[in-house]
C-alpha atoms as a PDB file:
ATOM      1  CA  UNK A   1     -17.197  -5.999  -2.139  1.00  0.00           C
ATOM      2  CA  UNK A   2     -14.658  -7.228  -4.891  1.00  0.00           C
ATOM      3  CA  UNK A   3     -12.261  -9.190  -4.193  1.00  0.00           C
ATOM      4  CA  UNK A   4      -8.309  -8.133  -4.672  1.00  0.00           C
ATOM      5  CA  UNK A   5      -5.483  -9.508  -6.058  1.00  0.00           C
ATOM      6  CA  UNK A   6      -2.099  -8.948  -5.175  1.00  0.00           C
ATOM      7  CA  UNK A   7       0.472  -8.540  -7.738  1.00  0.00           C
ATOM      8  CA  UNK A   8       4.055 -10.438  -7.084  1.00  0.00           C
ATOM      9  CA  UNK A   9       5.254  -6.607  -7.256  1.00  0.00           C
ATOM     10  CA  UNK A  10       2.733  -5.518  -4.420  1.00  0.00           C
ATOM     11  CA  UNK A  11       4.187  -8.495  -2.121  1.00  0.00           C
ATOM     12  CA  UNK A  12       8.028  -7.523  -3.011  1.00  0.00           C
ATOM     13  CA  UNK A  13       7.263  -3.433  -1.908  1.00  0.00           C
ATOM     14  CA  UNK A  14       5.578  -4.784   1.182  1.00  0.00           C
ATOM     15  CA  UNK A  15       8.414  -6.561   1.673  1.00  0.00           C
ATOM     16  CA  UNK A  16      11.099  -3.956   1.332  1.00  0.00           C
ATOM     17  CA  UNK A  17       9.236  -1.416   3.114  1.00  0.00           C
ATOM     18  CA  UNK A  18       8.961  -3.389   6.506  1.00  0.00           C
ATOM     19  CA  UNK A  19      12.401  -4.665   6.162  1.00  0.00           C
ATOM     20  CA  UNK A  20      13.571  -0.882   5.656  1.00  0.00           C
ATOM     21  CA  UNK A  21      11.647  -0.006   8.843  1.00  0.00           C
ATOM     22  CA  UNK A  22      12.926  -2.560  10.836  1.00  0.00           C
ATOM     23  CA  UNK A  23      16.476  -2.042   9.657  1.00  0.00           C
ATOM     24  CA  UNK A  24      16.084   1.788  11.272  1.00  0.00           C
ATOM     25  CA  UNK A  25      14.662   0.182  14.756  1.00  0.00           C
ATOM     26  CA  UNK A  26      11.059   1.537  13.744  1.00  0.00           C
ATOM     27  CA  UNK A  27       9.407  -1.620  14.631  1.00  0.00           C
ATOM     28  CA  UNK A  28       6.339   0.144  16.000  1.00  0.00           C
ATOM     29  CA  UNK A  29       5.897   2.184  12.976  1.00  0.00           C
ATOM     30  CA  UNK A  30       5.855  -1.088  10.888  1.00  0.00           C
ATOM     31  CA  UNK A  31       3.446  -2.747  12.443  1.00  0.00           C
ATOM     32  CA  UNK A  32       1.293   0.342  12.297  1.00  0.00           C
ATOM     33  CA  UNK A  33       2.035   0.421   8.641  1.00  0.00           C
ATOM     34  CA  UNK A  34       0.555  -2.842   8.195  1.00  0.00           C
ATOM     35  CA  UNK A  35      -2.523  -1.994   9.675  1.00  0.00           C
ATOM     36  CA  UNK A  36      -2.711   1.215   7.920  1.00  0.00           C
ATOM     37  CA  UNK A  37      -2.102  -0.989   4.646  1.00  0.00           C
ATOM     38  CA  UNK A  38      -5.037  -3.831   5.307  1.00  0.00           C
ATOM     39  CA  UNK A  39      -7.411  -0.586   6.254  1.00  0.00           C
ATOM     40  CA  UNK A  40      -6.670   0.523   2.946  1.00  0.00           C
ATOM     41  CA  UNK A  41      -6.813  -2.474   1.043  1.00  0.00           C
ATOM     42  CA  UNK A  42     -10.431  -3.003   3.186  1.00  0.00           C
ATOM     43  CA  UNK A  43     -11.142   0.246   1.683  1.00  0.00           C
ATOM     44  CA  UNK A  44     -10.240  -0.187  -1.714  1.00  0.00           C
ATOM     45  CA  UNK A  45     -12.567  -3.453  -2.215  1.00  0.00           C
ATOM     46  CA  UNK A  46     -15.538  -1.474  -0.797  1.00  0.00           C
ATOM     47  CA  UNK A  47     -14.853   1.592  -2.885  1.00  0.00           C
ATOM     48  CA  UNK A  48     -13.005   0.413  -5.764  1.00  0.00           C
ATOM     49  CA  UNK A  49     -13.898   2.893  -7.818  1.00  0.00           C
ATOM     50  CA  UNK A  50     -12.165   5.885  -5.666  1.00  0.00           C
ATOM     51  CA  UNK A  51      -8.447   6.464  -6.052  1.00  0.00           C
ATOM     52  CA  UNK A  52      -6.578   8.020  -8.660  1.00  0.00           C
ATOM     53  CA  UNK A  53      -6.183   6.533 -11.923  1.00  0.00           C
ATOM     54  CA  UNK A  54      -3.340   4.558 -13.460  1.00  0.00           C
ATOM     55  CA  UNK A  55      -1.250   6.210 -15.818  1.00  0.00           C
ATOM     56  CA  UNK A  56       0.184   3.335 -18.224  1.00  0.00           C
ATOM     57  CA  UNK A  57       1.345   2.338 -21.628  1.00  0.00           C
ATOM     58  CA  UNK A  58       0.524  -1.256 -21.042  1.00  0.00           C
ATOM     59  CA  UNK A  59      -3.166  -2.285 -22.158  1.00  0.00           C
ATOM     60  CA  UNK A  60      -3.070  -4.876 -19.169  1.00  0.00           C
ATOM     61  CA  UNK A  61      -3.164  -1.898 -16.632  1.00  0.00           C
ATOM     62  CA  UNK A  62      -6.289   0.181 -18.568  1.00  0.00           C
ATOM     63  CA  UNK A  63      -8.550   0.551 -15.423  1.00  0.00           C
ATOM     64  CA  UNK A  64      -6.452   0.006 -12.962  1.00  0.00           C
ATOM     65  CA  UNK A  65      -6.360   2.768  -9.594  1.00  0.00           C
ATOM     66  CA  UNK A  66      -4.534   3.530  -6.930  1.00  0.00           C
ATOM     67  CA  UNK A  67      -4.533   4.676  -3.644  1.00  0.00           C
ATOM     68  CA  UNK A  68      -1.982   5.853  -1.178  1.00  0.00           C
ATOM     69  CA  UNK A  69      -1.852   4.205   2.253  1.00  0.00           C
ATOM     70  CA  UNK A  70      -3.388   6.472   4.930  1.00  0.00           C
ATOM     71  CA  UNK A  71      -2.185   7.010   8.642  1.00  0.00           C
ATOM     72  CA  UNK A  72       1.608   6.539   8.480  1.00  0.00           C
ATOM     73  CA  UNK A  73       3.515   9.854   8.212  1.00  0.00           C
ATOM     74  CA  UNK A  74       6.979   9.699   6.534  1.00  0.00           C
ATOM     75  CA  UNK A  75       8.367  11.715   9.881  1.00  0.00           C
ATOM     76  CA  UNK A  76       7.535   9.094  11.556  1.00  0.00           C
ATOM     77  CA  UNK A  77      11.081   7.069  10.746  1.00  0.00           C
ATOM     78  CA  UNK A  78      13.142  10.083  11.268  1.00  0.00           C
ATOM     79  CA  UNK A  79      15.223  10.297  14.625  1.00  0.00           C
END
């Protein structure tokens, strides 16, 4: 298993999504992002090589993938 490093940027989206979610009274659907997010994360540093890869002009990112977070549905915030 590697081991992963989150980027200041990773923290910030985290961030912004939850507050978003809580700011629509979706508190369940945060917490099951959360959990949704460390299964993927979990996932990730078994398999990192799955996941799409990076598209970037900066050498620093050459390598890098990514992977959406599975089991949250966007309906899920809509009344």
């Amino acid at each position: 298993m590697i081991r992963i490093v989150h980027a200041n940027a990773s923290w910030r989206d985290q961030d912004k999504i939850v507050d978003y979610l809580d700011s629509v009274h979706a508190e369940q659907v945060a917490r099951r992002f959360l959990l949704a997010l460390d299964k993927t994360i979990e996932f990730i540093a078994e398999f990192p090589d799955l996941g799409n890869p990076s598209e970037s002009s900066n050498p620093r990112n050459a390598g890098l993938r990514f992977r959406l977070v599975k089991g949250i549905a966007a309906q899920e915030t809509r009344s």
